[in-house]
Protein backbone atom coordinates (compact mmCIF):
# COMPACT_ATOMS: atom_id res chain seq x y z
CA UNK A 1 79.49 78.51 164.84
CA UNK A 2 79.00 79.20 161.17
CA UNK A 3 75.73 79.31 159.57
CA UNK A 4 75.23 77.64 155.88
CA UNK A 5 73.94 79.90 153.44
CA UNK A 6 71.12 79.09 151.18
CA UNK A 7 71.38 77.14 147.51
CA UNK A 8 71.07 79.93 145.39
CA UNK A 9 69.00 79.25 141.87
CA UNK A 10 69.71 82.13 139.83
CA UNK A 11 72.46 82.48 137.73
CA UNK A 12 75.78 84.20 138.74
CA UNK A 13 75.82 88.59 137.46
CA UNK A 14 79.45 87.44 136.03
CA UNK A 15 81.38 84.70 134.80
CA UNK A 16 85.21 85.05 134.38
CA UNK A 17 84.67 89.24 135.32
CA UNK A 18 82.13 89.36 132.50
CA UNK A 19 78.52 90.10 132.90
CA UNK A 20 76.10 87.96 131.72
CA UNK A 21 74.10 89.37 128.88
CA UNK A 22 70.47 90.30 129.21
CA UNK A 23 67.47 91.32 127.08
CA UNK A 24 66.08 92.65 130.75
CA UNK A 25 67.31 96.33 129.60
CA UNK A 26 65.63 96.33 126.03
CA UNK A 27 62.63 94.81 127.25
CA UNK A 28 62.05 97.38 129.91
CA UNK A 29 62.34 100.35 127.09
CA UNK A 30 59.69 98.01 124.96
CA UNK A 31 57.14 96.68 126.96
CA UNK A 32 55.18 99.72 127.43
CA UNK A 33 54.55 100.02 124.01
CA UNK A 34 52.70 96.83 123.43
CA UNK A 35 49.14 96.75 124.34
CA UNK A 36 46.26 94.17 125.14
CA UNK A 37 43.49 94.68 123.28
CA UNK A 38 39.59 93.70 123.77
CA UNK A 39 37.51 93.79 121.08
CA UNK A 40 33.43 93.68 121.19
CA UNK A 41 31.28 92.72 117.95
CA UNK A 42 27.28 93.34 118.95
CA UNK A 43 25.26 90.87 116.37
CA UNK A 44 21.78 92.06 115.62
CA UNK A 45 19.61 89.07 115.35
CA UNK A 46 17.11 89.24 113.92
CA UNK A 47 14.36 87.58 111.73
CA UNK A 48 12.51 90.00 109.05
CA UNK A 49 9.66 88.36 109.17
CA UNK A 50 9.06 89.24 112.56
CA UNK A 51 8.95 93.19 111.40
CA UNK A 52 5.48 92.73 110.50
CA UNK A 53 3.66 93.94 113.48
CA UNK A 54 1.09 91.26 112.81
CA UNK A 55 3.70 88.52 113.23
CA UNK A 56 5.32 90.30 116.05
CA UNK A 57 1.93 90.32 118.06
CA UNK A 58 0.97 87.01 116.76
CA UNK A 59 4.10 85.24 118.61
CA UNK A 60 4.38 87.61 121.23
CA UNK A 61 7.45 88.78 120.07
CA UNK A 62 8.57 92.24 121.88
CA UNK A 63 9.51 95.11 119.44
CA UNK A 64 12.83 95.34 119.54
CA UNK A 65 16.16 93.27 118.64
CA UNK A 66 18.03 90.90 120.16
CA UNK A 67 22.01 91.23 120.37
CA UNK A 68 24.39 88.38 120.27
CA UNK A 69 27.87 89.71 122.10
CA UNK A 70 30.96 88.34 120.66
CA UNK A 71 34.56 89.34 122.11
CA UNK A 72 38.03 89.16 121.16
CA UNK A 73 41.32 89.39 122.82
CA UNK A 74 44.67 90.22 121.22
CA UNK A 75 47.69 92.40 121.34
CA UNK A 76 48.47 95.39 120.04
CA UNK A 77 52.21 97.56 119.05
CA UNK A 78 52.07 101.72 119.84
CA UNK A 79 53.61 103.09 116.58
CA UNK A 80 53.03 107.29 117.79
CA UNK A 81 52.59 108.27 120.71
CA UNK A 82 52.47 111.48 119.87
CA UNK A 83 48.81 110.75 118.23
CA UNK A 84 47.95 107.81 119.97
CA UNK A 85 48.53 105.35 116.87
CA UNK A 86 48.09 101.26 117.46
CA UNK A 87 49.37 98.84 114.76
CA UNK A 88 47.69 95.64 114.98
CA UNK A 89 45.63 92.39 113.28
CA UNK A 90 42.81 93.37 110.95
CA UNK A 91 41.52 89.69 112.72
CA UNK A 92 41.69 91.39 116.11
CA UNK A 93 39.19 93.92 115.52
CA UNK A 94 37.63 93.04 112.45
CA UNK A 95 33.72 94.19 112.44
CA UNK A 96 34.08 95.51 116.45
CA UNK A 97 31.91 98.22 117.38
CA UNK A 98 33.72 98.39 120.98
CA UNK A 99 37.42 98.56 121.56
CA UNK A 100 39.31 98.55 124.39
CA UNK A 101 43.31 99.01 124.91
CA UNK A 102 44.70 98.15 128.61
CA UNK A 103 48.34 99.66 128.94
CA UNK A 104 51.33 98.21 130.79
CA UNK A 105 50.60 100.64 133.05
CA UNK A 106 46.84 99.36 134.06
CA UNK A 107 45.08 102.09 131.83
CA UNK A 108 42.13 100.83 129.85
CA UNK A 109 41.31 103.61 126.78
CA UNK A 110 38.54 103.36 124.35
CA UNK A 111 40.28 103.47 120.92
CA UNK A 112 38.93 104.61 117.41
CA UNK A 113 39.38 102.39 114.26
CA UNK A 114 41.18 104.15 111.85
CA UNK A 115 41.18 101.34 109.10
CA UNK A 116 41.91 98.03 108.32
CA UNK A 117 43.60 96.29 106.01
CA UNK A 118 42.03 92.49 105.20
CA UNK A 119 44.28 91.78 102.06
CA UNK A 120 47.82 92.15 104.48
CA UNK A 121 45.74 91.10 107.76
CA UNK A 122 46.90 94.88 109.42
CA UNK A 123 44.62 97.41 110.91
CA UNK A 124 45.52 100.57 112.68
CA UNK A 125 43.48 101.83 115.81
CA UNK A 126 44.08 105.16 117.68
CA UNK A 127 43.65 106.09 121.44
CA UNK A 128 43.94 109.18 123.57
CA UNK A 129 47.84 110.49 123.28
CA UNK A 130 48.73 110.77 127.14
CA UNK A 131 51.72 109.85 128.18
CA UNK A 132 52.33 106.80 125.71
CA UNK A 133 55.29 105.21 124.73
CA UNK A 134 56.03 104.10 121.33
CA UNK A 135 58.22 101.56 119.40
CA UNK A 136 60.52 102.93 116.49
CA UNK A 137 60.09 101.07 113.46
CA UNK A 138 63.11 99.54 112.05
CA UNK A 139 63.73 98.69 107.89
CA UNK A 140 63.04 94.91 107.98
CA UNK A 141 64.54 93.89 104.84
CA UNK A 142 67.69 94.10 106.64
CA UNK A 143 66.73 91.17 108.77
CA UNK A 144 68.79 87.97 108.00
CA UNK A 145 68.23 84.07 108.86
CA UNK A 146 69.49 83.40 111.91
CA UNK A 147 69.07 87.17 113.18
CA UNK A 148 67.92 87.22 117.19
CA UNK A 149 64.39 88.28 117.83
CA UNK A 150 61.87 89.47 120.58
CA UNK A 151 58.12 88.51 120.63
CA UNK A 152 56.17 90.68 122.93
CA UNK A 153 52.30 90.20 123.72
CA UNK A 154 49.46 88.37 125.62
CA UNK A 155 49.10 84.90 124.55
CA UNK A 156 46.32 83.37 126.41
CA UNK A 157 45.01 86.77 127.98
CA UNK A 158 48.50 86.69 130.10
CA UNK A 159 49.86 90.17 129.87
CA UNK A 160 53.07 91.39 128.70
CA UNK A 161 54.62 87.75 128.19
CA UNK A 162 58.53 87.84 126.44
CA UNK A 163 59.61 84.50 124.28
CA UNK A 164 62.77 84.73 121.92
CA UNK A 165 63.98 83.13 119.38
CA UNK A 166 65.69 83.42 116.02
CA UNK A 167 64.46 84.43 112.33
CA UNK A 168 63.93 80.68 110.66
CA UNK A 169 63.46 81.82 107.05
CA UNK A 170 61.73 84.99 105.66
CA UNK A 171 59.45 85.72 102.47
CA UNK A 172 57.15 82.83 103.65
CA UNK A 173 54.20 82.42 101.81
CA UNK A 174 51.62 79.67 100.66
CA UNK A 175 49.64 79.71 103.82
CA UNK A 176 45.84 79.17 103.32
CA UNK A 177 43.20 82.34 103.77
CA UNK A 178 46.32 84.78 104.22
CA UNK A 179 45.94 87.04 101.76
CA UNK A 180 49.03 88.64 100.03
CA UNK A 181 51.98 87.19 101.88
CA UNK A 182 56.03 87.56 102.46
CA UNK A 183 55.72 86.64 106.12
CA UNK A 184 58.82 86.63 108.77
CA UNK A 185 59.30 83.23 109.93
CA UNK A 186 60.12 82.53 113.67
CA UNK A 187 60.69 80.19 116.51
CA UNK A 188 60.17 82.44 119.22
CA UNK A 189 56.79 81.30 121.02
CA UNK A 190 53.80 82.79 119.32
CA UNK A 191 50.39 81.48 120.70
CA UNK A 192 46.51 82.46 120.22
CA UNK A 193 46.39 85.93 122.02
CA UNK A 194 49.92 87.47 120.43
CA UNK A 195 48.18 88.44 117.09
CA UNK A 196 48.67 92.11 116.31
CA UNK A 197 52.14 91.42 118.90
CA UNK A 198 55.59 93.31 118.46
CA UNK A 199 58.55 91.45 116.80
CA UNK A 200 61.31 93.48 117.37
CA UNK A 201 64.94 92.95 117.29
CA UNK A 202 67.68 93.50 119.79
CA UNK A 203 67.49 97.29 119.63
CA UNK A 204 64.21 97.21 120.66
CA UNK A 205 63.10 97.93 116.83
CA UNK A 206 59.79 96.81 115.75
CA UNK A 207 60.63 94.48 112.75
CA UNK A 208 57.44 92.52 112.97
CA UNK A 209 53.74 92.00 113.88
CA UNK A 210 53.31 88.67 115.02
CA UNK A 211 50.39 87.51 113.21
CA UNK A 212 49.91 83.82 112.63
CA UNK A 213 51.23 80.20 114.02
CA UNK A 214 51.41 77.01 112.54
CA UNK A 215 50.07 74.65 114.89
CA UNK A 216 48.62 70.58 114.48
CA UNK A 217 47.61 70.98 118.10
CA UNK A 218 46.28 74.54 118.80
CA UNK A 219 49.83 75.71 120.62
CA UNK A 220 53.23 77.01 119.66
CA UNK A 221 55.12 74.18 117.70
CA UNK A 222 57.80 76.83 117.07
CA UNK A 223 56.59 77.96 113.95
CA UNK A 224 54.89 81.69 114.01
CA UNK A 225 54.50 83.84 111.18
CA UNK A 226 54.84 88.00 111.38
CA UNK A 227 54.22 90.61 108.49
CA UNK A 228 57.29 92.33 108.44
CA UNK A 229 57.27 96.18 109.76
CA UNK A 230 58.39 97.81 106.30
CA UNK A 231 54.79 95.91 104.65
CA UNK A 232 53.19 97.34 107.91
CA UNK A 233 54.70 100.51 107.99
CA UNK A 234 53.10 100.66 104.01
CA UNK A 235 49.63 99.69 105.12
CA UNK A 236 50.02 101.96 107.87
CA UNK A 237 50.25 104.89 106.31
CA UNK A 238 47.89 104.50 103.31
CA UNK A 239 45.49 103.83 106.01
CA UNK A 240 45.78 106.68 108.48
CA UNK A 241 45.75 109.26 105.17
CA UNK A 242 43.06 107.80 103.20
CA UNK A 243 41.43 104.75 105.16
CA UNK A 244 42.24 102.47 102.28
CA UNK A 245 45.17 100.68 100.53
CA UNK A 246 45.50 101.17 96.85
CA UNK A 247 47.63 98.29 95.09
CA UNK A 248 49.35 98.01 91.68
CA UNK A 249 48.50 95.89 89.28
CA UNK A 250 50.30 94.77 85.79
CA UNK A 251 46.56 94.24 84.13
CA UNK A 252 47.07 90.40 83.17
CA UNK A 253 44.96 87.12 83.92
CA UNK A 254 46.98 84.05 84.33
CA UNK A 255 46.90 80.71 84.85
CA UNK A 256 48.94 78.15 86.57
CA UNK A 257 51.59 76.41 83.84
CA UNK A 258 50.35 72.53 83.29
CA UNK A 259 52.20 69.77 81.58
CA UNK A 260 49.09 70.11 78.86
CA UNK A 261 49.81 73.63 78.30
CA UNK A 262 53.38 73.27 78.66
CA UNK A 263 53.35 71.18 75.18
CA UNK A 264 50.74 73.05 73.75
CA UNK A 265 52.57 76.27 74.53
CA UNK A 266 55.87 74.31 73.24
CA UNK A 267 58.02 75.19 76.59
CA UNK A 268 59.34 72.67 78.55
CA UNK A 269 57.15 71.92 81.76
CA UNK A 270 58.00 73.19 84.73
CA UNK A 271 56.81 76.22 86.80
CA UNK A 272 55.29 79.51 86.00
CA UNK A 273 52.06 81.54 84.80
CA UNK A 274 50.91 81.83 81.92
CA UNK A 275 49.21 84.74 80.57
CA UNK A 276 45.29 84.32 79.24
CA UNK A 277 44.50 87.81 78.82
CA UNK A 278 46.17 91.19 78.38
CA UNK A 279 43.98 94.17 79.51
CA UNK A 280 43.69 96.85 77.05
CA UNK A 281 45.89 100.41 78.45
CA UNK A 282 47.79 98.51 80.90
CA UNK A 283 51.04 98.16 82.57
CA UNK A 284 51.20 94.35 80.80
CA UNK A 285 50.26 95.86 77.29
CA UNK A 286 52.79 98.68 77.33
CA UNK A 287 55.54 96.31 78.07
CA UNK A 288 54.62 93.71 75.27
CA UNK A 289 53.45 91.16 77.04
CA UNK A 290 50.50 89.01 75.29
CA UNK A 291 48.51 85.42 76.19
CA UNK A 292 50.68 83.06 75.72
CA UNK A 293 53.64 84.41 77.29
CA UNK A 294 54.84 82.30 80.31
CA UNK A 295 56.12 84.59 83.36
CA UNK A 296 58.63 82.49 85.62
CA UNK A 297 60.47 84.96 87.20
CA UNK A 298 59.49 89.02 88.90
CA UNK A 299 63.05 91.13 90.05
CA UNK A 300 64.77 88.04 89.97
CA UNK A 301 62.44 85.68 92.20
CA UNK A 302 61.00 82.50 90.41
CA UNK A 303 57.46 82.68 89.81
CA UNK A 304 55.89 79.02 90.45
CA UNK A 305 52.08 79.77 89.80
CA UNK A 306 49.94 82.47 89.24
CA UNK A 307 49.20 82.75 93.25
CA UNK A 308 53.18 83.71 92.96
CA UNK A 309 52.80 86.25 90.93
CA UNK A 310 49.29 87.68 92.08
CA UNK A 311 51.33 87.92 95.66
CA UNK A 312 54.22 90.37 94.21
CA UNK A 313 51.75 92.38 92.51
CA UNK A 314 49.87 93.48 95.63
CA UNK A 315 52.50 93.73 98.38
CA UNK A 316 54.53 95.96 95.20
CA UNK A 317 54.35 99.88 95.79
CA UNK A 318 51.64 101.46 92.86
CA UNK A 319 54.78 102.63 90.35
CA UNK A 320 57.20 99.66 91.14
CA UNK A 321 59.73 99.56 88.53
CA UNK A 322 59.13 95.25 87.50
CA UNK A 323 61.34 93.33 85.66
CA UNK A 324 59.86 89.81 84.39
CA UNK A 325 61.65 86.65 82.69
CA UNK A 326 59.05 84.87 80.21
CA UNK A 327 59.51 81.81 78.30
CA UNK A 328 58.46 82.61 74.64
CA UNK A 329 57.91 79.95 71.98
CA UNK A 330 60.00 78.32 73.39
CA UNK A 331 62.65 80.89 74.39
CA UNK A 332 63.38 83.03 77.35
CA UNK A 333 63.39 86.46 76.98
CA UNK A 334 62.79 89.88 79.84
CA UNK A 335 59.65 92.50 79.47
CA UNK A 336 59.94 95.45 81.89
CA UNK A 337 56.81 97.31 83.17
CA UNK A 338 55.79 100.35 85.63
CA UNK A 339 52.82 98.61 88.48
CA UNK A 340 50.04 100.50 87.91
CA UNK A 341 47.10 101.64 89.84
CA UNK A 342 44.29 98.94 90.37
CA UNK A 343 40.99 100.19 89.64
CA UNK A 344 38.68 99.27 92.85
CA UNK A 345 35.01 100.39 92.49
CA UNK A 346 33.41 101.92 95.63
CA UNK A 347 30.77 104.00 96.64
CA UNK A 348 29.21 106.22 99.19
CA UNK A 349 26.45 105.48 100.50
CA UNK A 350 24.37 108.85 100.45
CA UNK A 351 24.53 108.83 97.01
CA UNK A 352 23.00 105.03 96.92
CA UNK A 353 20.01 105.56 99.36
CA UNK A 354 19.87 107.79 102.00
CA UNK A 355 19.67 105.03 104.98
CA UNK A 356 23.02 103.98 103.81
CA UNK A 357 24.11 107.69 104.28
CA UNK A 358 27.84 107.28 106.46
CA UNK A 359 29.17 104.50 104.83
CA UNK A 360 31.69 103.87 101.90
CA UNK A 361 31.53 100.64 100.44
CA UNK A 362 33.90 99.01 98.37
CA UNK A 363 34.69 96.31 96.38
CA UNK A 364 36.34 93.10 98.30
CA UNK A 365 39.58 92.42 98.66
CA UNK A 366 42.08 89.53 97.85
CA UNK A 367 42.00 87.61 101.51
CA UNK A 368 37.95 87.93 101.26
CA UNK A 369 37.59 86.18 97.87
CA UNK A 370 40.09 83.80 98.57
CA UNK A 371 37.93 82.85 101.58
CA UNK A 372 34.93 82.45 99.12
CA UNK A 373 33.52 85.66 99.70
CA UNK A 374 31.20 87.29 96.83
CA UNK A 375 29.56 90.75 97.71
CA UNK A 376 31.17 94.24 98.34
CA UNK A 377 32.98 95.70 101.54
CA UNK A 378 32.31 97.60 103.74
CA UNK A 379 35.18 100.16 104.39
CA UNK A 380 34.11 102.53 106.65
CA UNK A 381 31.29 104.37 108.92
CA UNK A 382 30.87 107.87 109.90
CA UNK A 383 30.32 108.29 113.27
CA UNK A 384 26.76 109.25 114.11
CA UNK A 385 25.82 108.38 110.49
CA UNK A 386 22.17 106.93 109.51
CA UNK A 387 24.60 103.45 108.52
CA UNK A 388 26.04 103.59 111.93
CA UNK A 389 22.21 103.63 113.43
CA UNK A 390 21.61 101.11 111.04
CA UNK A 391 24.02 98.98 112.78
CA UNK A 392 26.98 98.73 109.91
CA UNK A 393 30.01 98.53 110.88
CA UNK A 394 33.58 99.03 109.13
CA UNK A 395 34.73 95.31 107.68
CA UNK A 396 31.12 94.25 107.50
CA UNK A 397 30.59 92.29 103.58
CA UNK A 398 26.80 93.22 102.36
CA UNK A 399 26.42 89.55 100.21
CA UNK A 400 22.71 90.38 99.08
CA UNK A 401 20.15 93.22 98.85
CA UNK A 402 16.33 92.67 99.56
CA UNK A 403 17.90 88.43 99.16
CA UNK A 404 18.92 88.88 95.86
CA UNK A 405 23.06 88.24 96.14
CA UNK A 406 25.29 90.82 95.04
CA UNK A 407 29.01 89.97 93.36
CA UNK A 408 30.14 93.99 93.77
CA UNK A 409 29.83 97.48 93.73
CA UNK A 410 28.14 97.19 90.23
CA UNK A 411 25.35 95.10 91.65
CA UNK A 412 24.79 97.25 94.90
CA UNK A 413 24.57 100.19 92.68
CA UNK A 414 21.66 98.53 90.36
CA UNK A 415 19.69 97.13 93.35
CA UNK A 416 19.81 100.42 95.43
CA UNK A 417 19.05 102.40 92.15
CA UNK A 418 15.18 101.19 92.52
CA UNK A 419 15.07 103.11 95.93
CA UNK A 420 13.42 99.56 97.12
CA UNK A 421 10.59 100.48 100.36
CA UNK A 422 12.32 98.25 102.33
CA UNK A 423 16.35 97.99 102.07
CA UNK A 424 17.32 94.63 103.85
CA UNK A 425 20.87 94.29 103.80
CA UNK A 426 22.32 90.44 105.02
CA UNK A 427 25.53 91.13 106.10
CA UNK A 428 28.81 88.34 107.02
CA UNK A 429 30.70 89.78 110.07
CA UNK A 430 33.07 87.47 111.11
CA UNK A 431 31.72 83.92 111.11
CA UNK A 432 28.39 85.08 111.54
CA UNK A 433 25.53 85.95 108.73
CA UNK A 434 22.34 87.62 109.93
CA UNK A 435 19.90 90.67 108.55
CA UNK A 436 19.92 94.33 108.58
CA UNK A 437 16.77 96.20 108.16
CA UNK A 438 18.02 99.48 107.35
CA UNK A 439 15.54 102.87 108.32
């Protein structure tokens, strides 16, 4: 009597004495080099009237703070595992003063910010180099349309989840609160949980952090948005030598190119930005350039509007050879100019007032004034510092002093100059504003 064998679902190992192709191989090699990552930020609350002791035992208030937990889950890309260093989303730990890494393996590791990047949305954290295993970075300006990619992460908190897809279009930018942009466009799933996520290629190659999604509903619509790994890679490095990113700068102020100014100007209307002011000793200057001058093209990409151009000038390497096509009464004509170095005031703390001894502060970046921001940075804190005590923490803006608001480093300077008796600091971490009485 013969017995009937079971339906089988899976697919046959060949077809026609061919094997089926699989990712199952590459994926294996990869997967232990993307992380989940947990992120605490502990929010003093507090209310400085109630640090009058007369107030405090007037309401019955206790003496001490109260602490508002906030947490944050995301994914994370091992770059070294030789020193133990994570690439990820400056949005993933942004203002955290706890960070936790879980492993493929089941590990959980506290991990050390080394910086963070707002401006490019990157930040790089560091954990305990024991037997990790790391992605290789591959040159993503090689990537094409149409190329097959990998996205690797935890979407939802669900661990090590694969979706692939194909590269839609690359150089994307014009997203809202993003910063400089030349994003890799994808269809591969991306969903809320994958940020700070490895894009990588068939080789296994990390050629992306998967960063952002566009999304009506909340969920993948098949549109997700990585920073490519070269722009990474760039970040990266400034960051884990100096704990900052320097960007170039041509030393212009523009303005977007209107139909008014277009006639006024005597070019023909269309797209560009037009130069209002040339800064004295600059990269602009030393190539000729002067207000007027319409810019509608940067190493042969059309320039539409002075967000355009701002965008090539911070994602350039400081020392970028630049080539730019301006429209000239009337006629077109080519300027060539060496980026220069962008002059960024910071300070240390110590030498501002002693209970800000520990911290560097800075002034803010591109992504934080787009978002409205007005204050100064700040971009890191010592370990064990008097800041640190004070409860600062790296990517914390300082927006007023004693409740008088601050636009930079200039202010800060003026207001801590007076050596104040009390130094109230209120501080935007995140979403949240709140006060820090610093001792």
């Amino acid at each position: 009597m013969s017995t009937q064998r079971p339906a089988q679902a899976a697919l046959p190992a060949m077809i026609d004495g061919q094997a089926l192709p699989s990712l199952a191989p590459m994926i294996e090699r990869v997967t232990p080099a993307v992380v989940n990552i947990s992120s605490k930020t502990h929010t003093r609350v507090r209310d400085p009237l109630l640090d009058d002791p007369f107030f405090r035992r007037f309401f019955g208030v206790p003496n001490m703070p109260q602490e508002r937990v906030e947490q944050s889950l995301g994914s994370g890309v091992i770059v070294d595992a030789a020193k133990g260093y994570v690439l990820t989303n400056n949005h993933v730990v942004q203002g955290a003063d706890d960070i936790s890494v879980t492993l493929s393996d089941g590990r959980t590791l506290k991990a050390k910010l080394v910086g963070t990047d707002p401006d490019t949305d990157v930040a790089v954290i560091q954990i305990p180099a024991e037997n990790l295993k790391a992605v290789n970075l591959a040159d993503s300006t090689r990537l094409r349309v149409g190329d097959f990619v990998v996205a690797i992460g935890n979407p939802f908190g669900l661990n090590q989840t694969v979706t692939s897809g194909i590269v839609s279009a690359l150089g994307r930018s014009g997203l809202r609160g993003l910063g400089y942009q030349n994003f890799i466009q994808t269809d591969a799933s991306i969903n809320p949980g994958n940020s700070g996520g490895a894009l990588v290629n068939l080789n296994g190659e990390l050629v992306g952090i998967n960063t952002a999604i566009f999304s009506p509903s909340g969920g993948n619509v098949g549109i997700g948005f990585a920073i490519p790994s070269t722009l990474a890679g760039d970040v990266m490095q400034q960051l884990i030598k100096t704990g900052t990113v320097k960007r170039g700068s041509l030393g212009i102020e523009t303005q977007n190119l209107t139909p008014e100014i277009a006639r006024m100007l005597g070019v023909a209307p269309g797209r560009g930005a037009v130069v209002t002011r040339v800064q004295a000793d600059s990269a602009a200057e030393a190539a000729g350039l002067r207000p007027g001058d319409v810019i509608v093209g940067v190493n042969g990409k059309p320039v539409s509007n002075e967000q355009d151009l701002h965008n090539v000038e911070g994602l350039l390497p400081i020392g970028s050879d630049v080539e730019l096509k301006i429209m000239r009464d009337g006629r077109e004509t080519t300027a060539s100019a060496k980026l220069a170095g962008r002059d960024t005031a910071n300070a240390e703390g110590q030498t501002l007032d002693p209970r800000l001894g520990g911290a560097q502060f800075a002034d803010l970046g591109e992504r934080q004034r787009q978002q409205g921001l007005r204050g100064v940075s700040v971009a890191r804190v010592a370990g064990g510092s008097r800041a640190e005590s004070n409860q600062l923490r790296s990517g914390d803006v300082v927006v007023a002093v004693n409740q008088v608001d601050i636009r930079n480093v200039e202010d800060l300077t003026v207001l801590t100059k007076r050596r104040p008796r009390q130094l109230l600091l209120t501080i935007v971490r995140g979403q949240n504003a709140f006060f820090v009485m610093c001792e």
